[in-house]
N, C-alpha and C. Protein backbone atom coordinates (compact mmCIF):
# COMPACT_ATOMS: atom_id res chain seq x y z
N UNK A 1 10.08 24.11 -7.36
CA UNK A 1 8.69 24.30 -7.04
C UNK A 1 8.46 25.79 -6.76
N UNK A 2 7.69 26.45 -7.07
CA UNK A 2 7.08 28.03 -6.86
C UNK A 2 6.06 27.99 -6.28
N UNK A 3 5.62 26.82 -5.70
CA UNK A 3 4.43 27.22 -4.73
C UNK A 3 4.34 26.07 -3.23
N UNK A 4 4.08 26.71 -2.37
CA UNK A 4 4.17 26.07 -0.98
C UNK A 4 2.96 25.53 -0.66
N UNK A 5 2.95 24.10 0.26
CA UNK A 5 1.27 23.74 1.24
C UNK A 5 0.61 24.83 1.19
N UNK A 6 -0.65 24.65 0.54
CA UNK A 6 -1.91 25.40 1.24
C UNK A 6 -2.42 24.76 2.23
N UNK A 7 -3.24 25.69 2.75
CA UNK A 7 -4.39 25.15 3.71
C UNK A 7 -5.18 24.23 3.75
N UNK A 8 -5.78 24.81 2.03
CA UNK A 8 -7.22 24.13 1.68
C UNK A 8 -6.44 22.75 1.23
N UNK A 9 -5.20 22.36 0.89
CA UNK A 9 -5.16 21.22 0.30
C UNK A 9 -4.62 20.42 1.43
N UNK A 10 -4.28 21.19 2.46
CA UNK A 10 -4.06 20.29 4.15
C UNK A 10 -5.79 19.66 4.81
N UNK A 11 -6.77 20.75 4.03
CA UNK A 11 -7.64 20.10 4.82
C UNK A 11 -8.07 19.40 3.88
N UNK A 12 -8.51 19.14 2.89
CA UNK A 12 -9.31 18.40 1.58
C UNK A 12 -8.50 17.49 2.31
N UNK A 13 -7.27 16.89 2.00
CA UNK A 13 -6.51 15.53 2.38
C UNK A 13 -6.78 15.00 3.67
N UNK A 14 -6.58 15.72 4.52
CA UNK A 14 -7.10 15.57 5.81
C UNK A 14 -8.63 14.80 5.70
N UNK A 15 -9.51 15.69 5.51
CA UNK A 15 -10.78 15.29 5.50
C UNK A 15 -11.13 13.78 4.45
N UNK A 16 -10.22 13.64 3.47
CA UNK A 16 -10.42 12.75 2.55
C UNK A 16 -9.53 11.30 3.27
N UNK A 17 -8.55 11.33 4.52
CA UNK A 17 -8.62 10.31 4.82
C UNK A 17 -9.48 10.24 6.23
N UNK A 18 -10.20 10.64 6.38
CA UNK A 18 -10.91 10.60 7.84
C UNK A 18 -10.00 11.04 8.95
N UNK A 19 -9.38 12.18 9.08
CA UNK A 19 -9.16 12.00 10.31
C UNK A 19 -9.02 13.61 10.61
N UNK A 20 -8.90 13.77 12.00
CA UNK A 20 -9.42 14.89 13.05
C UNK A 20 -8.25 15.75 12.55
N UNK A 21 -8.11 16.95 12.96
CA UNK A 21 -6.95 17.93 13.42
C UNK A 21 -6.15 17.27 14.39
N UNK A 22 -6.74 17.09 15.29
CA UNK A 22 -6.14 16.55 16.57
C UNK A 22 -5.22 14.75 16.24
N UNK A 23 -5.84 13.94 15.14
CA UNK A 23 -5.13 13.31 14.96
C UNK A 23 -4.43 13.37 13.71
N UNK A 24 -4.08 13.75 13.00
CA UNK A 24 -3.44 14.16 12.13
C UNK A 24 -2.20 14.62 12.97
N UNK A 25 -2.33 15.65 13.56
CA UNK A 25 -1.54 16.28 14.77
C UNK A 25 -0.35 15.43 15.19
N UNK A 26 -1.25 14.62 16.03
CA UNK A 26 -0.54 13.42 16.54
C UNK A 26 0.41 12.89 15.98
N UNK A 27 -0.19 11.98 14.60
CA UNK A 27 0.77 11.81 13.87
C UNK A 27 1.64 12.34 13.48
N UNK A 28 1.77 13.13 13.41
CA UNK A 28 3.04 14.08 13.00
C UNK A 28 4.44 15.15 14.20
N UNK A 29 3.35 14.49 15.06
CA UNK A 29 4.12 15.58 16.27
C UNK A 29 4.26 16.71 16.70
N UNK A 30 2.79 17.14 16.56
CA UNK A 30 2.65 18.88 16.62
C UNK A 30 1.28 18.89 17.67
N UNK A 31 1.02 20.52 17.43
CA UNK A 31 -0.34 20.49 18.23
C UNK A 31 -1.68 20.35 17.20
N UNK A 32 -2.55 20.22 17.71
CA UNK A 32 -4.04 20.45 16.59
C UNK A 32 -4.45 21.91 16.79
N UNK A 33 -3.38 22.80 17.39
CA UNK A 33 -3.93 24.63 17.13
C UNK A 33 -3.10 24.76 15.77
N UNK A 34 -1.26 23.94 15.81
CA UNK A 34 -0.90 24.38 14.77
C UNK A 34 -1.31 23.84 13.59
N UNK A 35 -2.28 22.39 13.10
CA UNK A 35 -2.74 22.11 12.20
C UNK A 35 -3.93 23.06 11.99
N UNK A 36 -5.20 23.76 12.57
CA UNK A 36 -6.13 24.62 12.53
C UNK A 36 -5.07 25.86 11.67
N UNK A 37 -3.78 26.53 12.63
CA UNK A 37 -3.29 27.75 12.03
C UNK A 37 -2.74 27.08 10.53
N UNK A 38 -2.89 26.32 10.06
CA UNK A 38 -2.21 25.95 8.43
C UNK A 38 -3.77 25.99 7.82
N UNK A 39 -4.59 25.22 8.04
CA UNK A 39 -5.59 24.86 7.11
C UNK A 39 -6.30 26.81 7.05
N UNK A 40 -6.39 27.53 8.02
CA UNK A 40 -6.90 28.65 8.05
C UNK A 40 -5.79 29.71 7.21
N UNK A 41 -4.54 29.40 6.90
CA UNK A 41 -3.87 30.24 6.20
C UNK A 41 -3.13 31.11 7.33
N UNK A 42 -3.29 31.07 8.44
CA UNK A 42 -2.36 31.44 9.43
C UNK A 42 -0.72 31.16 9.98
N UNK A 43 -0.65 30.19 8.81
CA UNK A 43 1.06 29.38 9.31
C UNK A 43 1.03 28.88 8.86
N UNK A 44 2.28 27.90 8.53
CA UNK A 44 2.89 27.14 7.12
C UNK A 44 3.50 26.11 7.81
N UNK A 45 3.61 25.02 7.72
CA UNK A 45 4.16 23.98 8.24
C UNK A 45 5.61 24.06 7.70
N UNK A 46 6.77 23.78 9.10
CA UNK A 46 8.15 24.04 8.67
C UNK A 46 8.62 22.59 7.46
N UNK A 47 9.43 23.13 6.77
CA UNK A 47 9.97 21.90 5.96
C UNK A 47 10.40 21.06 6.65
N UNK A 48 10.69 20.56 7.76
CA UNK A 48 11.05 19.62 8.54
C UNK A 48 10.18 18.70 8.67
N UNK A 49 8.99 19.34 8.49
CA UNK A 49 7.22 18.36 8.65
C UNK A 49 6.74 17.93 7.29
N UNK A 50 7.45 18.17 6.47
CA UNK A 50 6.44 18.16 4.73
C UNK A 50 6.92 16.70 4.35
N UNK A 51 7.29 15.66 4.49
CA UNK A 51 7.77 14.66 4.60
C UNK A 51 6.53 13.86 5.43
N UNK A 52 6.43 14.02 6.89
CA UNK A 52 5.94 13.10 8.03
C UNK A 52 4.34 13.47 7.37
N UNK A 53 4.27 14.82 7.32
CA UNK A 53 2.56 15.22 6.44
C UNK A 53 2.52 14.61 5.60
N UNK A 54 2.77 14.40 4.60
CA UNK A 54 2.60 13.56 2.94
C UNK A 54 2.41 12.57 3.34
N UNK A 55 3.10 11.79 4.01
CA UNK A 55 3.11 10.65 5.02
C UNK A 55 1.49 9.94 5.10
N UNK A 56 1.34 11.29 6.33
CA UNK A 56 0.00 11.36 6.95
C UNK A 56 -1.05 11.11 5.99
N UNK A 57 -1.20 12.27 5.29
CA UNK A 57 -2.00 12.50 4.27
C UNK A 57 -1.76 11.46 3.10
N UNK A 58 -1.17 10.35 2.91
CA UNK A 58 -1.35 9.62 2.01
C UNK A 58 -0.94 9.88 0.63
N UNK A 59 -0.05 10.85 0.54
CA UNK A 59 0.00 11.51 -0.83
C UNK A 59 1.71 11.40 -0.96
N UNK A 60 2.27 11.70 -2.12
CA UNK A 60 3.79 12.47 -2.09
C UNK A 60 4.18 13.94 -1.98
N UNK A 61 5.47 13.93 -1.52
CA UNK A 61 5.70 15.41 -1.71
C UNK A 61 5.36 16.36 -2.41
N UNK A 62 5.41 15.99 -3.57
CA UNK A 62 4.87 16.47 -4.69
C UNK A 62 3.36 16.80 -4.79
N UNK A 63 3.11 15.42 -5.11
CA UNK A 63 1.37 16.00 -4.85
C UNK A 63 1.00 17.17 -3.67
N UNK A 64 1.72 16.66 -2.65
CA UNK A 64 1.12 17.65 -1.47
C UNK A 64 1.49 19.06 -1.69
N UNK A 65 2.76 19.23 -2.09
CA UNK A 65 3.37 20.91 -2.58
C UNK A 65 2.15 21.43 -3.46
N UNK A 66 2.01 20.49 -4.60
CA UNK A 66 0.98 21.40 -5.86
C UNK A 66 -0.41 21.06 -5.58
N UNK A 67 -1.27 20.10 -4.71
CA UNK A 67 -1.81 20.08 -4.57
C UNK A 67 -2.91 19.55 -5.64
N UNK A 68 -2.59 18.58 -6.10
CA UNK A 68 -2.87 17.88 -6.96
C UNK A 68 -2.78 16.63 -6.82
N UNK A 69 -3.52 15.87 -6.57
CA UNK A 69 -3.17 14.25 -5.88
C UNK A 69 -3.65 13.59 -7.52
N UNK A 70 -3.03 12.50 -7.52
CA UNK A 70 -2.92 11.70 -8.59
C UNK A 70 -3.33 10.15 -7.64
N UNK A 71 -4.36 9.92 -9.24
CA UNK A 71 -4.65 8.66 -8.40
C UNK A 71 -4.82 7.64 -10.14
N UNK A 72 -4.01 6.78 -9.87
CA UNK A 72 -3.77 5.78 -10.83
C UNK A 72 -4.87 4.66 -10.72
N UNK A 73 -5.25 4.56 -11.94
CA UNK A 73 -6.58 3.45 -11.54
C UNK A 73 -6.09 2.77 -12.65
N UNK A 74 -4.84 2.45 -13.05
CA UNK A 74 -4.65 1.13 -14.13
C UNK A 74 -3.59 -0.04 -13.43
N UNK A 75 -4.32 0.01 -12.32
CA UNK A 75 -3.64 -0.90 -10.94
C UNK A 75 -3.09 -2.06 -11.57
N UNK A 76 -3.89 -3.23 -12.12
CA UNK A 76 -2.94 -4.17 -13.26
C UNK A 76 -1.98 -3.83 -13.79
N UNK A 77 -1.74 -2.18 -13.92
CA UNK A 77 -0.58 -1.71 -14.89
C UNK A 77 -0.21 -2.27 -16.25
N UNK A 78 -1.56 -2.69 -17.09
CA UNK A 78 -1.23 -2.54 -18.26
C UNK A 78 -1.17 -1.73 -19.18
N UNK A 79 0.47 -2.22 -19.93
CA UNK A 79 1.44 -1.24 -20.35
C UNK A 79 0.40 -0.52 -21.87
N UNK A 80 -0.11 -0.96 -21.85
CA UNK A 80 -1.23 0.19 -23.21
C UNK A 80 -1.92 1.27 -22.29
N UNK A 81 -1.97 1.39 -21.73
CA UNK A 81 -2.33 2.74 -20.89
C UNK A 81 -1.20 3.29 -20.29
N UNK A 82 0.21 3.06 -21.14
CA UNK A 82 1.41 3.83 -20.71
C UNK A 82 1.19 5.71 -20.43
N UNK A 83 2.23 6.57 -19.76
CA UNK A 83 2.04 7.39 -20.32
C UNK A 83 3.56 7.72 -19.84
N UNK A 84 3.51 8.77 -21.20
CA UNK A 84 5.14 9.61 -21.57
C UNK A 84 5.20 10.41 -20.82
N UNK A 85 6.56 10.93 -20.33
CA UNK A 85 6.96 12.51 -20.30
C UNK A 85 8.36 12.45 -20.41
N UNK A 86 8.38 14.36 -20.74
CA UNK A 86 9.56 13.93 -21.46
C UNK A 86 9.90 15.83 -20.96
N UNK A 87 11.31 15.60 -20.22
CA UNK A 87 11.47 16.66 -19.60
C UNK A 87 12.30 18.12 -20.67
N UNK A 88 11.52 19.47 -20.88
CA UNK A 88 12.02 19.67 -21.79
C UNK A 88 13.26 21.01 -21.07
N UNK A 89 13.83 20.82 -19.99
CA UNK A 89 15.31 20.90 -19.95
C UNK A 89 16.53 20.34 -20.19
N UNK A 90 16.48 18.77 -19.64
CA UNK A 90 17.65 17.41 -20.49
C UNK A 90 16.71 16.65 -21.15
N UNK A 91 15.55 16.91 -21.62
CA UNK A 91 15.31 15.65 -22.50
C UNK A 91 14.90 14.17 -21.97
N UNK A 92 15.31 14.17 -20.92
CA UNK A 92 14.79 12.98 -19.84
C UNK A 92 13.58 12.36 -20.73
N UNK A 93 13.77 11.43 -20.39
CA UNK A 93 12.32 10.69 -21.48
C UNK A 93 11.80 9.58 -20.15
N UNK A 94 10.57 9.63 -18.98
CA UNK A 94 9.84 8.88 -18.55
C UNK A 94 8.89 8.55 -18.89
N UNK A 95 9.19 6.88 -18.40
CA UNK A 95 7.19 6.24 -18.59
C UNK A 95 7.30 5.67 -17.04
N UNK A 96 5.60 5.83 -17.29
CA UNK A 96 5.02 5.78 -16.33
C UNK A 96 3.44 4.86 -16.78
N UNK A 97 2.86 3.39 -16.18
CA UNK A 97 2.02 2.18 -16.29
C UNK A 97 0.80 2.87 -16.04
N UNK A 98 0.83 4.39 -15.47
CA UNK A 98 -0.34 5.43 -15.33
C UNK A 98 -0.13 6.33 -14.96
N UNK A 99 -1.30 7.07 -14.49
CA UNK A 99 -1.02 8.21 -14.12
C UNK A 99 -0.06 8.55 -13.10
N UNK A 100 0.59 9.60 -12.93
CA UNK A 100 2.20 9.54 -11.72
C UNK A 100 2.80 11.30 -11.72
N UNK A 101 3.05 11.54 -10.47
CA UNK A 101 3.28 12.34 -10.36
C UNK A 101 4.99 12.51 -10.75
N UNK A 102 5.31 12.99 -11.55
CA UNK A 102 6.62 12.93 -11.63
C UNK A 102 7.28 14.48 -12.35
N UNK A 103 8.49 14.47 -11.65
CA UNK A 103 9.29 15.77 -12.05
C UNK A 103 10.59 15.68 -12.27
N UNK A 104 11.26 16.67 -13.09
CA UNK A 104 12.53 16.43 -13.26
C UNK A 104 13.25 17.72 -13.50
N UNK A 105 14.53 18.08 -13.27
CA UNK A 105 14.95 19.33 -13.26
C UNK A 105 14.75 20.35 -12.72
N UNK A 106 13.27 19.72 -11.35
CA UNK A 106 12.99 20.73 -10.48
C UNK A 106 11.23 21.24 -11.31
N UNK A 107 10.91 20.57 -12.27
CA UNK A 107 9.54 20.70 -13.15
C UNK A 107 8.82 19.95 -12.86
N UNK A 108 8.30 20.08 -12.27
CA UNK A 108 6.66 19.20 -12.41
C UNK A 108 6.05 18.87 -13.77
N UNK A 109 6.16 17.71 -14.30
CA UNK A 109 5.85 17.29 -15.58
C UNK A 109 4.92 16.84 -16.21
N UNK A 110 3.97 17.33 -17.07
CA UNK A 110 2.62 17.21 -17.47
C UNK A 110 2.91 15.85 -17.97
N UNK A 111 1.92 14.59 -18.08
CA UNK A 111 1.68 13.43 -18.98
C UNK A 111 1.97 14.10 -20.47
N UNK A 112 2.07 13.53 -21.45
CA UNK A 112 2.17 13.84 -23.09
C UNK A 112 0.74 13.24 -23.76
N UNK A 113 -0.09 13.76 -23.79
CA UNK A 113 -1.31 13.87 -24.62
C UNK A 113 -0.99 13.16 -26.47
N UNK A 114 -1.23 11.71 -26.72
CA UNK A 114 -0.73 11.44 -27.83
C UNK A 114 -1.79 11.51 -29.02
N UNK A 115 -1.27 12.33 -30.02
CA UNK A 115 -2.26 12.17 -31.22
C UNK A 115 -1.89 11.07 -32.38
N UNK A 116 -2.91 10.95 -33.30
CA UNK A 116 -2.81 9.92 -33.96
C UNK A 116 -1.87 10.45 -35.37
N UNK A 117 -0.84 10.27 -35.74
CA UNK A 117 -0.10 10.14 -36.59
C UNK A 117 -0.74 11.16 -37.76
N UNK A 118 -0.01 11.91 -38.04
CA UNK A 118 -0.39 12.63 -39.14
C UNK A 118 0.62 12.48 -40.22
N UNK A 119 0.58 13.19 -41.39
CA UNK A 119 0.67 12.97 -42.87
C UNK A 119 2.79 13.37 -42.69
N UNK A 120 2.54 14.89 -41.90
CA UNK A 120 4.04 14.53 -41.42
C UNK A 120 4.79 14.01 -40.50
N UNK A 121 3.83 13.15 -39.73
CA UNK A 121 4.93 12.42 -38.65
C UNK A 121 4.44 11.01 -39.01
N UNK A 122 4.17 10.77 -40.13
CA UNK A 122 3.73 9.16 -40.55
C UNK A 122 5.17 8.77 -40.40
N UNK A 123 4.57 7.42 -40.42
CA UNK A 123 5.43 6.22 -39.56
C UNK A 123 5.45 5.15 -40.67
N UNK A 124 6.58 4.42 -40.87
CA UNK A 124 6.39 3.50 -41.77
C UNK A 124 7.27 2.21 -41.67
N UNK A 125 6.04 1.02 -41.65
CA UNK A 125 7.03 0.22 -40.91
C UNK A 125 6.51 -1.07 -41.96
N UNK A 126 8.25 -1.50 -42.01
CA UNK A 126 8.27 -2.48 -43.34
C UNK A 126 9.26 -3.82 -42.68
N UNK A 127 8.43 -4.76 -42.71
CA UNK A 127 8.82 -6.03 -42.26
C UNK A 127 10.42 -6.53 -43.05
N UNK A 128 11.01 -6.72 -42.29
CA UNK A 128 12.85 -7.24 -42.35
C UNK A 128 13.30 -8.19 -41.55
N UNK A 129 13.27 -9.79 -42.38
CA UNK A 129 13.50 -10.56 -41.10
C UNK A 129 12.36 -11.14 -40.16
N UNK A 130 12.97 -11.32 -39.44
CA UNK A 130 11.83 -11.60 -38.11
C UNK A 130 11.69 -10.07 -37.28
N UNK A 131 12.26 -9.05 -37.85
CA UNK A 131 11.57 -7.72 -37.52
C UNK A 131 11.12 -6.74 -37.95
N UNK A 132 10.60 -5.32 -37.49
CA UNK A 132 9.84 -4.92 -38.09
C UNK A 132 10.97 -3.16 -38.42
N UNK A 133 11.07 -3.06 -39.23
CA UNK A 133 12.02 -1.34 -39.68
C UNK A 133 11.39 -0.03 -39.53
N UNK A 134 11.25 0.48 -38.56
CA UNK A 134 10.49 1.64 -38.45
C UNK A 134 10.81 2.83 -38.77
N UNK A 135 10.38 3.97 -39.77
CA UNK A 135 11.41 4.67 -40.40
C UNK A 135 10.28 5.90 -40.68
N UNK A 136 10.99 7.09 -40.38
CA UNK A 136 10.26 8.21 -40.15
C UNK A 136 10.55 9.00 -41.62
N UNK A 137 10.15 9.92 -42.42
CA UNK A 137 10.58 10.87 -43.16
C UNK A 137 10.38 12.09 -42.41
N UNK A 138 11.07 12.72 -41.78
CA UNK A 138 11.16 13.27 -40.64
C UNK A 138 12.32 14.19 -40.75
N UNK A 139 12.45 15.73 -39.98
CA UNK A 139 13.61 16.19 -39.89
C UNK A 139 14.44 15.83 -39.17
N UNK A 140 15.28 15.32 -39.10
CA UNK A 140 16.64 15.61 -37.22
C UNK A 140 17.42 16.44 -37.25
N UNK A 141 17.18 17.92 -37.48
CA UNK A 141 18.11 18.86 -36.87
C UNK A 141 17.89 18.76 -35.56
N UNK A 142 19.46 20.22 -35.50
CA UNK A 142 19.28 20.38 -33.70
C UNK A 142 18.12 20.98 -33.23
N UNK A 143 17.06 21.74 -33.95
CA UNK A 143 16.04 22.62 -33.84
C UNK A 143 14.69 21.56 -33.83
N UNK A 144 14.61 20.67 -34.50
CA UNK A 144 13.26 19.61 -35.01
C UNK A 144 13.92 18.54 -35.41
N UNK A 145 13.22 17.60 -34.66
CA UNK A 145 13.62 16.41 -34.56
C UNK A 145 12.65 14.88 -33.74
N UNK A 146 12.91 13.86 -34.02
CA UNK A 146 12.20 12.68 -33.28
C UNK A 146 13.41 12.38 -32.69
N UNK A 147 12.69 12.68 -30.70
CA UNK A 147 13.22 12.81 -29.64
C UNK A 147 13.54 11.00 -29.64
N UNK A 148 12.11 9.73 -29.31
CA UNK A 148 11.96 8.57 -29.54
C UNK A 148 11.49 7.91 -30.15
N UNK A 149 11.15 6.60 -30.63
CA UNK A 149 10.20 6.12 -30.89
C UNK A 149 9.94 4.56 -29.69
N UNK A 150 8.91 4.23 -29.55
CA UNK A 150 8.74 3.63 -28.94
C UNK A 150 7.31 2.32 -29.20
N UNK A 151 7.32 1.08 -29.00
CA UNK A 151 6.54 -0.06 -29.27
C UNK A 151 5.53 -0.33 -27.86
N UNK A 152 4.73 -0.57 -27.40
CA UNK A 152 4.01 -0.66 -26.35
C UNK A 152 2.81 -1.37 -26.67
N UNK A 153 3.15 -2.80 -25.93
CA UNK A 153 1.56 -3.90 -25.95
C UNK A 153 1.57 -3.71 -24.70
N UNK A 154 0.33 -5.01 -24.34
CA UNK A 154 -0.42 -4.97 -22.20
C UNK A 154 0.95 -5.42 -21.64
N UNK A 155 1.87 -5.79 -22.25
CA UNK A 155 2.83 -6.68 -21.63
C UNK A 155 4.27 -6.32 -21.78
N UNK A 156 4.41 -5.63 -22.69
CA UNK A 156 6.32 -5.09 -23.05
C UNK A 156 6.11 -3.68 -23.44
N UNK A 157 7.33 -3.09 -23.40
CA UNK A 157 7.80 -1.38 -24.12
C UNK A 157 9.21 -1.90 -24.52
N UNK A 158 9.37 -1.63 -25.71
CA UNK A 158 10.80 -1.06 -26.04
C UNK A 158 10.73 0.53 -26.38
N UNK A 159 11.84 0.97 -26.30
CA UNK A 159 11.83 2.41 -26.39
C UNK A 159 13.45 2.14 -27.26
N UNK A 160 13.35 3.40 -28.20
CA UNK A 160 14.59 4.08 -28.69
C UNK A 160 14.62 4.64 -27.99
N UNK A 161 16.06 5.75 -27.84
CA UNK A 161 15.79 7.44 -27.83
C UNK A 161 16.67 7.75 -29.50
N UNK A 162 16.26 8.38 -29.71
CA UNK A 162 16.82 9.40 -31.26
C UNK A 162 18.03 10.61 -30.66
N UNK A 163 18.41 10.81 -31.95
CA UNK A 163 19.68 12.10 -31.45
C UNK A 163 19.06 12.85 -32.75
N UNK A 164 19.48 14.46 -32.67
CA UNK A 164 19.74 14.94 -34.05
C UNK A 164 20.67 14.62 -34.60
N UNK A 165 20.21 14.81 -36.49
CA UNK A 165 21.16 15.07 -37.20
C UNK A 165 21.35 13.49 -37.33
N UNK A 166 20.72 12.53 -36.38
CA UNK A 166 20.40 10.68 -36.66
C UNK A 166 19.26 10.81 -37.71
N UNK A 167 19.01 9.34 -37.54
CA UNK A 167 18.19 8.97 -38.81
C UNK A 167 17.02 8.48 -37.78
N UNK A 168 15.60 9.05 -37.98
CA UNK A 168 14.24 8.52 -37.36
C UNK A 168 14.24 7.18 -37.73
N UNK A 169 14.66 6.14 -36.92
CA UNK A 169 14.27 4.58 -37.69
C UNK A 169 14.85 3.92 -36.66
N UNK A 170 14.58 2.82 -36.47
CA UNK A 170 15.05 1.69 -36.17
C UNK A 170 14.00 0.16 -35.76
N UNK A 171 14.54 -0.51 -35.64
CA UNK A 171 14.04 -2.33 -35.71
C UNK A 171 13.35 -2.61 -34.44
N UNK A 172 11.87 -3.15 -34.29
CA UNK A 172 11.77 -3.40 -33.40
C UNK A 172 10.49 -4.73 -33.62
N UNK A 173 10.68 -5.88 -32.57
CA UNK A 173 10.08 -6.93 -32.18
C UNK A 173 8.66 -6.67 -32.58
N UNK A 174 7.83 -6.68 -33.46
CA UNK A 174 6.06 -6.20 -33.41
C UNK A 174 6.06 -7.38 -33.24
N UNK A 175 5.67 -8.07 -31.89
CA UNK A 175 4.39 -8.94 -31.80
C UNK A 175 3.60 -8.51 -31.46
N UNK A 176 2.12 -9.07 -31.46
CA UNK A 176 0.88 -8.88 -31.32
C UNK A 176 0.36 -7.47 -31.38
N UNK A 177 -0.53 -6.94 -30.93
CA UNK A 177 -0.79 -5.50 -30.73
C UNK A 177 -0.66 -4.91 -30.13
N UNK A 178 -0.50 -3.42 -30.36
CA UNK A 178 0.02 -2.23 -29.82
C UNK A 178 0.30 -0.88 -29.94
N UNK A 179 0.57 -0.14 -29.51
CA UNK A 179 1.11 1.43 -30.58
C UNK A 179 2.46 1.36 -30.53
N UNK A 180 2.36 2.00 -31.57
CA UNK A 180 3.51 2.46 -32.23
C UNK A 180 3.77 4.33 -31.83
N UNK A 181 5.12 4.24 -30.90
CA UNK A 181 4.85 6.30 -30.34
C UNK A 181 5.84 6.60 -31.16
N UNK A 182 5.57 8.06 -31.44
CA UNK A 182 7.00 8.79 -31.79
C UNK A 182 6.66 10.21 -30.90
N UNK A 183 8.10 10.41 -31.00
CA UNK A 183 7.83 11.94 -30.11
C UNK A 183 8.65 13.08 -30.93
N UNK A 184 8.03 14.20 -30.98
CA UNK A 184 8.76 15.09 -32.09
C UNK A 184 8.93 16.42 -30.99
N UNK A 185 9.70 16.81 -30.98
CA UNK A 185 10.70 17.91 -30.09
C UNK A 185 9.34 19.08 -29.85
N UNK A 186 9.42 19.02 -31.49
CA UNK A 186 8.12 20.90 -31.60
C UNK A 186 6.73 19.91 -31.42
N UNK A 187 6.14 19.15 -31.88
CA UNK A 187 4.89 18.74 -32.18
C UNK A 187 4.21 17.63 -31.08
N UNK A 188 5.25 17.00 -30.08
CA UNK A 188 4.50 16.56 -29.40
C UNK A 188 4.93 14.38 -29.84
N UNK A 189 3.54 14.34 -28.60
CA UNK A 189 3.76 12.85 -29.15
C UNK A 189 2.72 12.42 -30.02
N UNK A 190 3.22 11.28 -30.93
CA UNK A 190 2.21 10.92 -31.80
C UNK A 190 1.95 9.12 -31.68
N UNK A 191 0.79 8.65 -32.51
CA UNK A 191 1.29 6.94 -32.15
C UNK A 191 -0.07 6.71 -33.56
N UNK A 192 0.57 5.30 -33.32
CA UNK A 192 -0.15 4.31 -34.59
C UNK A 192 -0.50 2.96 -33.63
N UNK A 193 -2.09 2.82 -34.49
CA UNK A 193 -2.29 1.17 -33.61
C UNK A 193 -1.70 0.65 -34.32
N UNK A 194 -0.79 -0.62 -34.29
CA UNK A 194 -0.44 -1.71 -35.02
C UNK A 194 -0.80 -3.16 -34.56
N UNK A 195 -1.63 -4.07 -35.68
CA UNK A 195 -2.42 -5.22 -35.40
C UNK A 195 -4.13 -4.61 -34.50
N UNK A 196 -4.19 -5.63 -34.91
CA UNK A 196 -5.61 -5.78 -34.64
C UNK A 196 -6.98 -5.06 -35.94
């Protein structure tokens, strides 16, 4: 992380769950001069407190460090309002049922913004069996490559992960509807509706 509690995001939180300096305070085990000296930019709450605060304030560590609160409103958590990330120091590949604050390698990790399939990251999927062959014409060097591909209805995810220098493809269960993701190293994520 490269940036510490502010003030303004001690008091926005503060103020956004109703409660005083003085109780906030409380909760946490301090005075309400030293919550005033944080929100005014006068003092920094010791790391010993950034835990019991987040706490307080209703938020995670995280959120509270960057100051950015995340608030998930796909409470049912259906899985078509998935979202990716995908950490680009190890490659880490998370999902997340919504929005989520999540980091890895010490990064705070943006969601993956998915576009709709273009002419070179088309997707092609040819029924085999009782499944479906999903098969990229695609590069896999070590430089460019499909990181995953992945299936996602309201109700299941399967996920690959891909290697370079592999083959973009593999078999997966299509029932009913859903997207179809791929993720490409340089270009991002992409997806296809399938059914409906």
């Amino acid at each position: 992380m490269n940036t510490y509690i502010t003030g303004a995001t001690i008091k926005r939180l503060r103020e956004g769950k109703g409660l005083t300096q003085a109780q906030l305070a409380e909760e946490i085990g301090v005075s309400s001069k030293a919550v005033s000296k944080w929100e005014t930019a006068k003092g920094l709450p010791d790391i010993t407190l950034i835990e019991p605060l987040a706490k307080s304030l209703g938020v995670s560590v995280m959120e509270l460090m960057s100051g950015d609160t995340v608030i998930n409103r796909n409470v049912c958590a259906n899985l078509l309002r998935s979202v990716f990330y995908v950490c680009p120091v190890c490659g880490n590949i998370l999902h997340a049922t919504g929005e989520a604050a999540v980091s890895c390698c010490g990064i705070t990790l943006p969601p993956l913004e998915a576009e709709e399939a273009d002419e070179s990251h088309g997707i092609k999927i040819e029924r085999v069996e009782d499944e479906n062959f999903i098969t990229m014409t695609h590069p896999m060097s070590k430089a460019h490559y499909i990181s995953f591909l992945a299936w996602v209805t309201s109700d299941s995810i399967q996920l690959v992960k891909l290697y370079p220098e592999g083959d973009a493809q593999t078999r997966f269960q299509l029932r009913g509807s859903g997207f179809l993701y791929a993720y490409c190293n340089r270009h991002g994520l992409f997806r296809v509706r399938v059914g409906r």
